[in-house]
N, C-alpha and C. Protein backbone atom coordinates (compact mmCIF):
# COMPACT_ATOMS: atom_id res chain seq x y z
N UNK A 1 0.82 -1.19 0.00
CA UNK A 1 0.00 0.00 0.00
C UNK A 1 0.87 1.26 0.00
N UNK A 2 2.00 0.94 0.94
CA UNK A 2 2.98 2.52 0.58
C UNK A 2 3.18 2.41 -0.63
N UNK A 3 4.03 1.61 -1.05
CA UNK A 3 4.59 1.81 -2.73
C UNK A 3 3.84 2.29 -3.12
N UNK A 4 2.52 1.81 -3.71
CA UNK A 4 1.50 2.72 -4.00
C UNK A 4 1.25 3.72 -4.17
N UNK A 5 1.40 4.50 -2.77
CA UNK A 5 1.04 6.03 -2.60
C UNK A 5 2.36 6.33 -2.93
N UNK A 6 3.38 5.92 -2.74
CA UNK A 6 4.72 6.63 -3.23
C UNK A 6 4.82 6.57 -4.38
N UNK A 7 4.74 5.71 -5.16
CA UNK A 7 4.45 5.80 -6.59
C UNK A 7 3.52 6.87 -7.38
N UNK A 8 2.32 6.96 -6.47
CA UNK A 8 1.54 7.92 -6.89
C UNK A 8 2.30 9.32 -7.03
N UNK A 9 2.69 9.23 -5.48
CA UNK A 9 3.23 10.75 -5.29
C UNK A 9 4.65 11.23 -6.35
N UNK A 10 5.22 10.11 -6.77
CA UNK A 10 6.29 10.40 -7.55
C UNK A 10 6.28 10.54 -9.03
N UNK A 11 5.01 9.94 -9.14
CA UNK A 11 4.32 10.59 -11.03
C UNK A 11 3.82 12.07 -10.47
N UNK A 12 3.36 12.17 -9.96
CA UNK A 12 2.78 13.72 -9.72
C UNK A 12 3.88 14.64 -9.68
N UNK A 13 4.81 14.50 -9.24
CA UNK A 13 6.19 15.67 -8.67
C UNK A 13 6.77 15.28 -10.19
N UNK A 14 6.89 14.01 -10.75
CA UNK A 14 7.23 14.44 -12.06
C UNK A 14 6.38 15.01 -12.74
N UNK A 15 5.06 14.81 -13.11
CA UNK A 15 3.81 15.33 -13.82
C UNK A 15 4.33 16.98 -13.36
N UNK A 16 4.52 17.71 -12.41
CA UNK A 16 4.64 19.37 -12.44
C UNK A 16 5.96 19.72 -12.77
N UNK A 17 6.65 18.92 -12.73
CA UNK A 17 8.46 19.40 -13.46
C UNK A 17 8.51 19.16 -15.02
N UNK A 18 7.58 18.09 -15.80
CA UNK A 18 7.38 18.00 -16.57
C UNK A 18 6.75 19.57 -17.28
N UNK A 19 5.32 20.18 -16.61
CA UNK A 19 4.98 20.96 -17.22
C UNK A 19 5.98 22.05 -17.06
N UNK A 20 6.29 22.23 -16.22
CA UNK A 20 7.26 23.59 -15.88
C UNK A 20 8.73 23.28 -16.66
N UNK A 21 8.81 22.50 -16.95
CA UNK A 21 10.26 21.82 -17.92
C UNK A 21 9.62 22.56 -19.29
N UNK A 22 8.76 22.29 -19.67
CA UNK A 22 8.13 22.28 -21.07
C UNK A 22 7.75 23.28 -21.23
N UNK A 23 7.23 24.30 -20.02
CA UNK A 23 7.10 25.62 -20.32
C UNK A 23 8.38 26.56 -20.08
N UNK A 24 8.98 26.25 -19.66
CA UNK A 24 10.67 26.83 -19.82
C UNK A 24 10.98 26.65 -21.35
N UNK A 25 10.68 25.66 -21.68
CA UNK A 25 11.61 25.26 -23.05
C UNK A 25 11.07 26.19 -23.76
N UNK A 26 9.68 26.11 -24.19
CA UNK A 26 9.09 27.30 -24.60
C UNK A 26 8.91 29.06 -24.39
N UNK A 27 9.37 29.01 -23.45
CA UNK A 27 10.00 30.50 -22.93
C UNK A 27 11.09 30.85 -23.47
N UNK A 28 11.60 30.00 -23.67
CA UNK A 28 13.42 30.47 -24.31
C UNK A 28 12.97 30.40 -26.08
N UNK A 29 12.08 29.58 -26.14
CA UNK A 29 12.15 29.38 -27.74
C UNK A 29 11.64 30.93 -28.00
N UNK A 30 10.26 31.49 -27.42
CA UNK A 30 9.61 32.67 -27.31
C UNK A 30 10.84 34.10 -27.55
N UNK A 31 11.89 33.99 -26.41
CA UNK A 31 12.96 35.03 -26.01
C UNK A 31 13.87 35.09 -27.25
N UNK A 32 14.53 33.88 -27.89
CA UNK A 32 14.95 33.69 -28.92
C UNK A 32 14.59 34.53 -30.15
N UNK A 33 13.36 34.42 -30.12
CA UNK A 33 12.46 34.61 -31.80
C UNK A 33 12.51 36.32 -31.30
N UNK A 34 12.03 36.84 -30.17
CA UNK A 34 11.57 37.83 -29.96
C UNK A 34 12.78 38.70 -29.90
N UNK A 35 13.98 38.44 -29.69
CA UNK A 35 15.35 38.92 -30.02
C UNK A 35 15.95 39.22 -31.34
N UNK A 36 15.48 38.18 -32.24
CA UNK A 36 15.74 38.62 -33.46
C UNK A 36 15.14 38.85 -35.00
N UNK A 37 13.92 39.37 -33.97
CA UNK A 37 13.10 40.05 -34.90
C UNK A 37 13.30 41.25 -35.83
N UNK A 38 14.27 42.37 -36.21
CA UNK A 38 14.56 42.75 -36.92
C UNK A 38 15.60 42.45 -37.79
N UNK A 39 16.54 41.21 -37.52
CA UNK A 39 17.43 40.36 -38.44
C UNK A 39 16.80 40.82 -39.63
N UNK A 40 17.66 40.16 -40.90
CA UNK A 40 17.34 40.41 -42.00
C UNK A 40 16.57 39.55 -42.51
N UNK A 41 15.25 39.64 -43.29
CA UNK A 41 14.11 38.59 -43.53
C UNK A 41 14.47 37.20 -43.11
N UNK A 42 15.47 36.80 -44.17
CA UNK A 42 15.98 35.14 -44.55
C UNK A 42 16.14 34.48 -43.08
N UNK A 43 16.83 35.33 -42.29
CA UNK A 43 17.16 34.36 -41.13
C UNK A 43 16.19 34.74 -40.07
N UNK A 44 15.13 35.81 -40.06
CA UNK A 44 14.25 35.96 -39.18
C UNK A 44 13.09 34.86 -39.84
N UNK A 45 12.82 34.77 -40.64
CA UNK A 45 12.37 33.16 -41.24
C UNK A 45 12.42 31.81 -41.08
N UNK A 46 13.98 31.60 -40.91
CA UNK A 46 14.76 30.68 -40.41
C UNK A 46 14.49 30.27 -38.71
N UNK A 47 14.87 31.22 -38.79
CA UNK A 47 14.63 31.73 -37.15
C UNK A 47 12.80 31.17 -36.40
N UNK A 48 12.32 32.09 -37.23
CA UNK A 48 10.88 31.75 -36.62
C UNK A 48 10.14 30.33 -37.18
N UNK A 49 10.61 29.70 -38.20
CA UNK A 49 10.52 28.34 -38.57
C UNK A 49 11.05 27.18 -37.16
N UNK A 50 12.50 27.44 -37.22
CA UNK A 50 12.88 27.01 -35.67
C UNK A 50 12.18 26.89 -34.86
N UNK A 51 12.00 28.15 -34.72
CA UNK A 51 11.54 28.20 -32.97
C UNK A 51 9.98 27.50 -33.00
N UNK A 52 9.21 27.52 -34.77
CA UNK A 52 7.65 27.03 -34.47
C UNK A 52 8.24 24.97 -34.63
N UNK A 53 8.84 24.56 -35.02
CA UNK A 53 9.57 23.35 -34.97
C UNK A 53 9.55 23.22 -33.90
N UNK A 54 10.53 23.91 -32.89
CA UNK A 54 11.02 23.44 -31.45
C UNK A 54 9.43 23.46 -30.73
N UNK A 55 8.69 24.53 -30.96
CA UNK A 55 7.42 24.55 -30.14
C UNK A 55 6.61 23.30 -30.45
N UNK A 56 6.47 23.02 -31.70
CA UNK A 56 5.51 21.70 -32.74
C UNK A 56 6.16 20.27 -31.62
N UNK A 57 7.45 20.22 -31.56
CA UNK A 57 7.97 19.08 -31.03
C UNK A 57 7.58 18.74 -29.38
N UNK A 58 7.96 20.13 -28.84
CA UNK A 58 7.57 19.74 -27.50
C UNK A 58 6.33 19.86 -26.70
N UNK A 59 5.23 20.58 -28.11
CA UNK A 59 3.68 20.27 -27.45
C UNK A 59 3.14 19.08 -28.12
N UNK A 60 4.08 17.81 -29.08
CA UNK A 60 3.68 16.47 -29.34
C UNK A 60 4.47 15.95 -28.31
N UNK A 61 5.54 16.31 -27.68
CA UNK A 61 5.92 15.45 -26.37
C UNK A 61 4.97 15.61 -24.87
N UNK A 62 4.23 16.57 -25.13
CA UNK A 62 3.43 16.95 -23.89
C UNK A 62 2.25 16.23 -24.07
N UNK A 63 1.64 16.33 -25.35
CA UNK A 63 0.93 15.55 -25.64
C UNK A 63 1.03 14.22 -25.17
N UNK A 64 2.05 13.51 -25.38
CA UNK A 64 2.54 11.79 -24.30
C UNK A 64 2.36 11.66 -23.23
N UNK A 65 2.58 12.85 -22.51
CA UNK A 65 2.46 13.02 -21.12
C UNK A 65 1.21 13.07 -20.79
N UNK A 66 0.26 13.09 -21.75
CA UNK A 66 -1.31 13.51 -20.92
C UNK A 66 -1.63 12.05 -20.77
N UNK A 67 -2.95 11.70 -19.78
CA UNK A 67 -3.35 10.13 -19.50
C UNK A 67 -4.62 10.47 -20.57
N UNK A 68 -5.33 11.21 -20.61
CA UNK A 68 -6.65 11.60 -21.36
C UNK A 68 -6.56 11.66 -22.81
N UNK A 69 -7.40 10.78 -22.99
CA UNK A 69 -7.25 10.84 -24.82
C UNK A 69 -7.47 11.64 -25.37
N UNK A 70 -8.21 12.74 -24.91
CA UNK A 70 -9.27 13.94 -25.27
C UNK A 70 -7.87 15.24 -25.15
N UNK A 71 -7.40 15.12 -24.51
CA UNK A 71 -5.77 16.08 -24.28
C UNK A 71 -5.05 15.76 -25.20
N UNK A 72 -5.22 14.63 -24.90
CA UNK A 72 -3.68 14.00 -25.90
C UNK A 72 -4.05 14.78 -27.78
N UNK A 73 -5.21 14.42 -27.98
CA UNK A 73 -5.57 14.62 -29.30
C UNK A 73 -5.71 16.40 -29.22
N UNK A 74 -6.10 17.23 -28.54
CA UNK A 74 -5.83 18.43 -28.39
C UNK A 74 -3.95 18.86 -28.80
N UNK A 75 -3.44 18.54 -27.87
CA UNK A 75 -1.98 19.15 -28.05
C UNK A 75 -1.51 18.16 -29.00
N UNK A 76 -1.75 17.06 -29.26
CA UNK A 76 -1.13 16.53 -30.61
C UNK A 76 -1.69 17.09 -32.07
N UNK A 77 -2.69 17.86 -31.88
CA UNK A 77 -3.02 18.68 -32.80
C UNK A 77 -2.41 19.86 -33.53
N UNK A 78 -2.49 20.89 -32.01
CA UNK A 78 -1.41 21.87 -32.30
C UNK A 78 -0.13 21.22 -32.29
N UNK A 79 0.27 20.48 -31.74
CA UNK A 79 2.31 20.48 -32.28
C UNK A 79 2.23 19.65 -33.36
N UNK A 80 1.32 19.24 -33.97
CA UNK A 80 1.03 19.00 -35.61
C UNK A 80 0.80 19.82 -36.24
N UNK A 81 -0.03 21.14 -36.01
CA UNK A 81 -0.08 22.42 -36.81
C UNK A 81 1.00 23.45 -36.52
N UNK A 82 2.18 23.00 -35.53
CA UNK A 82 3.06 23.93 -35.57
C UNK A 82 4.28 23.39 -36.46
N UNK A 83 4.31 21.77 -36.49
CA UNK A 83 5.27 21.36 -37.08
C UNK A 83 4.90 21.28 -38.47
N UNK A 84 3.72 21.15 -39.01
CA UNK A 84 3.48 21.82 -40.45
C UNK A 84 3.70 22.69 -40.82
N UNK A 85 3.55 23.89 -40.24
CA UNK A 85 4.07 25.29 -40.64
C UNK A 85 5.48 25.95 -40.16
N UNK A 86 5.59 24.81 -39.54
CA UNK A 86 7.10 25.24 -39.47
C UNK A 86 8.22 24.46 -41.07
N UNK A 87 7.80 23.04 -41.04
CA UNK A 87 8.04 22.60 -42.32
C UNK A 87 8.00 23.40 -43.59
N UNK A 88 6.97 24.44 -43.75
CA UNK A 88 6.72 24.62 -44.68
C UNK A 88 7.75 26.26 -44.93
N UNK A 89 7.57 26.54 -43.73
CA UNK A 89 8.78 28.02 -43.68
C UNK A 89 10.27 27.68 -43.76
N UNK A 90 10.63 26.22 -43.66
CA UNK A 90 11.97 25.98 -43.72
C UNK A 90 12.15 25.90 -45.20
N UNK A 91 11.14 24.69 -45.60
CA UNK A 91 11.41 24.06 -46.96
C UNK A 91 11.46 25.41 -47.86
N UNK A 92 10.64 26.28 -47.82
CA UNK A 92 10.43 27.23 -49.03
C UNK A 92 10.68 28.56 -48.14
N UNK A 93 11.38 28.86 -47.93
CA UNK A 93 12.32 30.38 -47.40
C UNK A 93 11.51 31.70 -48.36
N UNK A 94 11.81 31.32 -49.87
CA UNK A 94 11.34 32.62 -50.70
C UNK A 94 9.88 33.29 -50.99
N UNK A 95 9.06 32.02 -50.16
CA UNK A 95 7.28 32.15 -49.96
C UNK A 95 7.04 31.99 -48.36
N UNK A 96 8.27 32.25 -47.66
CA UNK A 96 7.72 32.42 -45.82
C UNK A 96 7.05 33.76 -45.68
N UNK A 97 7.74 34.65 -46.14
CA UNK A 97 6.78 35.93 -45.58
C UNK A 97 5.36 35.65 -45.50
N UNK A 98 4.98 35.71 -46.80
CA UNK A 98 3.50 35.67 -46.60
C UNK A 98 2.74 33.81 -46.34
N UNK A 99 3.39 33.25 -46.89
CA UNK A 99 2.98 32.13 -46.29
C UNK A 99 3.08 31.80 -44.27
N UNK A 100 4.00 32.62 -44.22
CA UNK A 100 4.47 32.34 -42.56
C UNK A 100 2.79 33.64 -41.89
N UNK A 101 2.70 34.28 -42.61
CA UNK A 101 1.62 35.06 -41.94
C UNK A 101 0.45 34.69 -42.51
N UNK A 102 -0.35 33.51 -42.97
CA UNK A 102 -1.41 32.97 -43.40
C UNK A 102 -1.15 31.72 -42.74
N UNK A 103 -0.09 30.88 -42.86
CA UNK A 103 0.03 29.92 -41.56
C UNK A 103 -0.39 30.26 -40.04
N UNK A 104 0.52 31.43 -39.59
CA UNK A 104 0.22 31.95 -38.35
C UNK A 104 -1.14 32.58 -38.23
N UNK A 105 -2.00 32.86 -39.07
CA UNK A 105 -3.24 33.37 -38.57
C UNK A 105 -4.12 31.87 -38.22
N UNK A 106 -3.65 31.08 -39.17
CA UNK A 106 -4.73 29.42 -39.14
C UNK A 106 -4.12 29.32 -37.59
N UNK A 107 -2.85 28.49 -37.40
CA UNK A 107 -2.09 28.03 -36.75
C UNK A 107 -2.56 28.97 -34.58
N UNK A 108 -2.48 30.29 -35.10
CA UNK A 108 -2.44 31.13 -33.57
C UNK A 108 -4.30 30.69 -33.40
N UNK A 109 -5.55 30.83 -34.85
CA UNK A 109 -6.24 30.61 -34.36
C UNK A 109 -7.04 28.79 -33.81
N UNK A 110 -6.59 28.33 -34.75
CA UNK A 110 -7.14 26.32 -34.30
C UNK A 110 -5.97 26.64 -32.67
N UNK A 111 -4.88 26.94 -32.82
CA UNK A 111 -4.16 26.36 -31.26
C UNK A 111 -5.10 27.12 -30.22
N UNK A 112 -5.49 28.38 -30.41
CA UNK A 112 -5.55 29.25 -29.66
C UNK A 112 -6.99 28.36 -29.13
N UNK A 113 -7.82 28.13 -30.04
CA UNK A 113 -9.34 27.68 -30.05
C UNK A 113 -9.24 26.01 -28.83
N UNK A 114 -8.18 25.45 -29.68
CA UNK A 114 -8.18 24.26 -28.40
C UNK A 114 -7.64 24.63 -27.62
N UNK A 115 -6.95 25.50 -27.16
CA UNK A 115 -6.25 25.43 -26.12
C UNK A 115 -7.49 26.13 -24.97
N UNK A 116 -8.32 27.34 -25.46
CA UNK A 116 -9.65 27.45 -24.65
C UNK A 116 -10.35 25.95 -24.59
N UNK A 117 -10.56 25.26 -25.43
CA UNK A 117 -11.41 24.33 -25.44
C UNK A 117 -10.64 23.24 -24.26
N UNK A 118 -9.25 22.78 -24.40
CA UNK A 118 -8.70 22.28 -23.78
C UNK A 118 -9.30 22.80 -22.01
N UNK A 119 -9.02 24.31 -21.99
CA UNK A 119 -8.99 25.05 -20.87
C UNK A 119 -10.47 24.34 -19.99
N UNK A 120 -11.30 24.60 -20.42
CA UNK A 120 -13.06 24.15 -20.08
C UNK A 120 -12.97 22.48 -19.95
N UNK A 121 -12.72 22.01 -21.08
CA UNK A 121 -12.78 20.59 -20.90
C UNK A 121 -12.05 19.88 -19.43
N UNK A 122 -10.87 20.47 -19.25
CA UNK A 122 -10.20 19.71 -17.91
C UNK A 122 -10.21 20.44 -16.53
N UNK A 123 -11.02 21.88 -16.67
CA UNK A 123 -10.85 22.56 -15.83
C UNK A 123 -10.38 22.24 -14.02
N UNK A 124 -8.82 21.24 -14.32
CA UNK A 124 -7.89 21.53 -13.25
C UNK A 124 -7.43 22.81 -13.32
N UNK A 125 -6.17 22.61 -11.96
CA UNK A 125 -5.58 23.89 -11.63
C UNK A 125 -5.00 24.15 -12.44
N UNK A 126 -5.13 25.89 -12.53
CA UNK A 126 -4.11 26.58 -13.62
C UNK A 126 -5.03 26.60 -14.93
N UNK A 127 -6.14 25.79 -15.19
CA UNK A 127 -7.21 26.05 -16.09
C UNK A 127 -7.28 27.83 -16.54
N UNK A 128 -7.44 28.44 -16.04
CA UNK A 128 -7.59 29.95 -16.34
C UNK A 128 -6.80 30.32 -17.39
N UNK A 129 -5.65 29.97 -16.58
CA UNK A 129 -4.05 30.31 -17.54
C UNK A 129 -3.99 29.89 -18.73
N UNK A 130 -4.58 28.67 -18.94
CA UNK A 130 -4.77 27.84 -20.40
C UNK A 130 -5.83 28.21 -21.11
N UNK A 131 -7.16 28.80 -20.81
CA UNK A 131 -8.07 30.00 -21.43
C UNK A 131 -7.06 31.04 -21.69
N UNK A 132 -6.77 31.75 -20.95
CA UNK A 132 -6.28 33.33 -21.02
C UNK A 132 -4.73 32.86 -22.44
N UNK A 133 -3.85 31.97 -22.41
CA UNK A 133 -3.04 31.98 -23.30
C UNK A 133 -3.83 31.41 -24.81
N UNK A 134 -4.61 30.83 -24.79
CA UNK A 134 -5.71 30.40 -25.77
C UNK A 134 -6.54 31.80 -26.63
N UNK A 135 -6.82 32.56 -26.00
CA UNK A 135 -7.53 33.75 -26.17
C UNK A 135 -6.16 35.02 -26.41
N UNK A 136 -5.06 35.28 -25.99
CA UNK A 136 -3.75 35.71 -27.26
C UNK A 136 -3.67 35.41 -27.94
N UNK A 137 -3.62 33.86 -28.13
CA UNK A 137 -3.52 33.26 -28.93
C UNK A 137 -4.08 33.58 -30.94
N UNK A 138 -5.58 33.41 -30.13
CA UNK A 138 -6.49 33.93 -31.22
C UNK A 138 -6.67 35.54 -31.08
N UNK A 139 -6.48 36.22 -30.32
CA UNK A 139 -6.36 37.67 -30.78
C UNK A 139 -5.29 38.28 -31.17
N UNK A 140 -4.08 37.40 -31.44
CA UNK A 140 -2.80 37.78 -32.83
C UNK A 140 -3.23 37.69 -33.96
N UNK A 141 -4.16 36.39 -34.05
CA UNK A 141 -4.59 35.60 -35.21
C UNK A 141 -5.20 37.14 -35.95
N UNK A 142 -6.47 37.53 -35.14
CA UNK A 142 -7.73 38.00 -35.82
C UNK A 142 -6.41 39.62 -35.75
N UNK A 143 -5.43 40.14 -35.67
CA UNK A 143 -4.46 41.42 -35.10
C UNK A 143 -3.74 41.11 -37.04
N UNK A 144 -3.30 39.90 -37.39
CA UNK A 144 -2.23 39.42 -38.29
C UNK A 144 -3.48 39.56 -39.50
N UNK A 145 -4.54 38.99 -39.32
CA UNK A 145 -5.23 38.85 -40.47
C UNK A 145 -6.23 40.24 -40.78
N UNK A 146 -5.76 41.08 -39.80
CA UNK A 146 -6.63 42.30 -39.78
C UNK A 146 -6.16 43.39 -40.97
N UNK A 147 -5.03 43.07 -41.29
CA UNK A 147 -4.60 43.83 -42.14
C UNK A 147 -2.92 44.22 -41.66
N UNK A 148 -2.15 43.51 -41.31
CA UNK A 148 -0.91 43.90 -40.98
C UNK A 148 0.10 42.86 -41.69
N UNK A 149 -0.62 42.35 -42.93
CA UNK A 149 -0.32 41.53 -43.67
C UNK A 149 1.26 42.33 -44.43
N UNK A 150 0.73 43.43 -44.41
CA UNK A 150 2.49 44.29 -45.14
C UNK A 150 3.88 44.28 -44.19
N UNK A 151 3.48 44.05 -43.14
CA UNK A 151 4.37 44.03 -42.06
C UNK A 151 4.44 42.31 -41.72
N UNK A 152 4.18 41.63 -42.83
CA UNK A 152 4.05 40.27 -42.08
C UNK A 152 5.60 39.64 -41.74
N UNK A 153 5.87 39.75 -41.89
CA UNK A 153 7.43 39.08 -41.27
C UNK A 153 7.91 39.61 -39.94
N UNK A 154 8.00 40.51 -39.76
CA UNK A 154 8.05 41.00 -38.36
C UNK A 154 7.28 40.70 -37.64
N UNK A 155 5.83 41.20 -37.91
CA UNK A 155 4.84 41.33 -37.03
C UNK A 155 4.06 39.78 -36.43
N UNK A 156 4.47 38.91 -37.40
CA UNK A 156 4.29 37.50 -37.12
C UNK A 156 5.12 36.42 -36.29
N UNK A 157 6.31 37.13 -36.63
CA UNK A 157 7.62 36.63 -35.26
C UNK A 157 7.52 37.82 -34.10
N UNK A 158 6.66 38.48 -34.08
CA UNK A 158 6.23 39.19 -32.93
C UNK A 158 5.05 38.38 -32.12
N UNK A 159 4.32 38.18 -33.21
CA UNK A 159 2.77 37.54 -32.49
C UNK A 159 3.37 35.80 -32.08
N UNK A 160 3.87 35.53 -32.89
CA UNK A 160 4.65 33.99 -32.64
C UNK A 160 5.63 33.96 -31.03
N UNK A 161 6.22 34.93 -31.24
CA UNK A 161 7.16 35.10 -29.62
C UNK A 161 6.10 34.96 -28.61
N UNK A 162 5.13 36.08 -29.13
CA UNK A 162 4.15 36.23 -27.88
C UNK A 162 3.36 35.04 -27.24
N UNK A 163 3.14 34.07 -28.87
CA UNK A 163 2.19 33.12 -28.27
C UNK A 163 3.10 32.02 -27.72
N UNK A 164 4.41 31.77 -27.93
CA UNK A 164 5.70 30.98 -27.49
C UNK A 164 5.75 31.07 -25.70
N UNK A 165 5.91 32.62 -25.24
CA UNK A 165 5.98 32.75 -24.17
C UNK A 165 4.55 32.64 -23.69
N UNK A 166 3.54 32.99 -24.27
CA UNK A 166 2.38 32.51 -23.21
C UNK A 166 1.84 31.05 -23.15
N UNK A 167 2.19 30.38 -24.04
CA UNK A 167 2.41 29.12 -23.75
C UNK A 167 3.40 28.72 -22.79
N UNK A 168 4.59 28.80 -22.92
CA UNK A 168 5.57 28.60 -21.81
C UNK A 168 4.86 29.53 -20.10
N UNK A 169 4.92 30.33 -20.61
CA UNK A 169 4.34 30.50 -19.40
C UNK A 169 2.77 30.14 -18.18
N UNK A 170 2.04 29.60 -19.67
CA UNK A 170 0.71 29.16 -19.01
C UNK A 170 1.38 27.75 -18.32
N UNK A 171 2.15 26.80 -19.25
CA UNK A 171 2.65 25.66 -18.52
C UNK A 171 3.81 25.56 -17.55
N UNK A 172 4.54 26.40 -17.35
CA UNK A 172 4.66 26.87 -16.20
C UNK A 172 4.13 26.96 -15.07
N UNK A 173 2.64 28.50 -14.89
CA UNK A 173 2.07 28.34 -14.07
C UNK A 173 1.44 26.61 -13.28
N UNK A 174 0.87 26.08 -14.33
CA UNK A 174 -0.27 24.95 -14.34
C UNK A 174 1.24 24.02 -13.43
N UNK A 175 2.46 23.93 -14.02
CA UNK A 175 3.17 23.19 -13.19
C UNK A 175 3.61 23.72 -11.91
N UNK A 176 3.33 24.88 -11.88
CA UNK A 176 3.73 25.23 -10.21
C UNK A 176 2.38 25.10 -9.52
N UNK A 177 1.24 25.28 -10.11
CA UNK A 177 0.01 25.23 -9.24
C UNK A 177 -0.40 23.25 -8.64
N UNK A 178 0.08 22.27 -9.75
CA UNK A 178 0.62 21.03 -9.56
C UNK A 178 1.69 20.82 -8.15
N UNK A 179 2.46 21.43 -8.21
CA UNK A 179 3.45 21.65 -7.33
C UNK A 179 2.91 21.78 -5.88
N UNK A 180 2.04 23.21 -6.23
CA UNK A 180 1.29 23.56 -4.77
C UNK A 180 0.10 22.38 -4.35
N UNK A 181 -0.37 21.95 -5.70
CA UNK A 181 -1.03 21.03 -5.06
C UNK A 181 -0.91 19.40 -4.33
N UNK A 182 0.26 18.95 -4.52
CA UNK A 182 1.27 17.98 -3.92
C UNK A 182 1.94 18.33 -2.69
N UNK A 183 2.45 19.47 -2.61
CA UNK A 183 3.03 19.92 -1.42
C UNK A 183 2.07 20.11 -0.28
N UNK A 184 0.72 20.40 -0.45
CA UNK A 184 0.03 20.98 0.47
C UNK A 184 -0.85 19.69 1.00
């Protein structure tokens, strides 16, 4: 019966280092992009292809981590729509501008949409945080497709940083509120 509960207790303390691992990673990918946003097109391209790659990869590894099939298929969604459009900004460099800002309007709005939907559906701790980064999410989207399409290379590794770090940072929170809730 101890093992048990110790076992229990020791998926859980990993379960919140996990999220807070994963939202770090994504914080730096965020800081990265958001640093070299006035580079010269080609490698701010490069650049923001990267960083939507590195994001695509580690919200299909988070995705593993969920027990719920209904999660799992949520974030294996988006780090499937990030690693598509990140594919597609690597492979073809001379059609990222505007392809990278018609990706990012789909891409900020389906993630943004599950990630509210995600938010309601599991409403554990830190739920809020996963609405509120869901809802940036989609108000870059509807900001990019509003007409700032002439500025799209910048303004899309702007809205991309943003939604990088509020992802990292929503999973963050959700892993320290995990945290508090084990400790207490």
């Amino acid at each position: 019966m101890a093992a048990k509960a110790f076992t229990a207790h020791l998926s859980a303390i990993q379960g919140w280092t996990w999220f807070a691992g994963v939202g770090a990673a994504l914080m730096m990918l965020g800081l990265a992009l958001s640093t070299n946003l006035l580079a010269a097109p080609g490698r701010t391209t490069s650049i923001a292809g990267s960083a939507m790659l590195g994001g695509g990869v580690l919200m299909l590894l988070h995705a593993l981590s969920e027990r719920r099939w209904r999660l799992r298929v949520l974030w294996s969604t988006c780090g499937l729509l990030y690693a598509v459009a990140a594919g597609s900004i690597l492979l073809h460099p001379s059609y990222a501008a505007i392809l990278l800002a018609f990706w990012l309007v789909a891409v900020l709005a389906v993630s943004g949409l599950m990630r509210v939907a995600t938010a309601f559906a599991s409403r554990e701790r830190g739920w809020p945080w996963v609405a509120a980064s869901g809802l940036v999410s989609i108000g870059g989207a509807f900001a990019i497709a509003a007409g700032w399409m002439g500025e799209a290379l910048w303004v899309s590794g702007l809205f991309l940083a943003i939604d990088l770090l509020g992802q990292g940072a929503m999973l963050m929170a959700v892993g320290l509120a995990l945290r508090g809730a084990i400790s207490a």
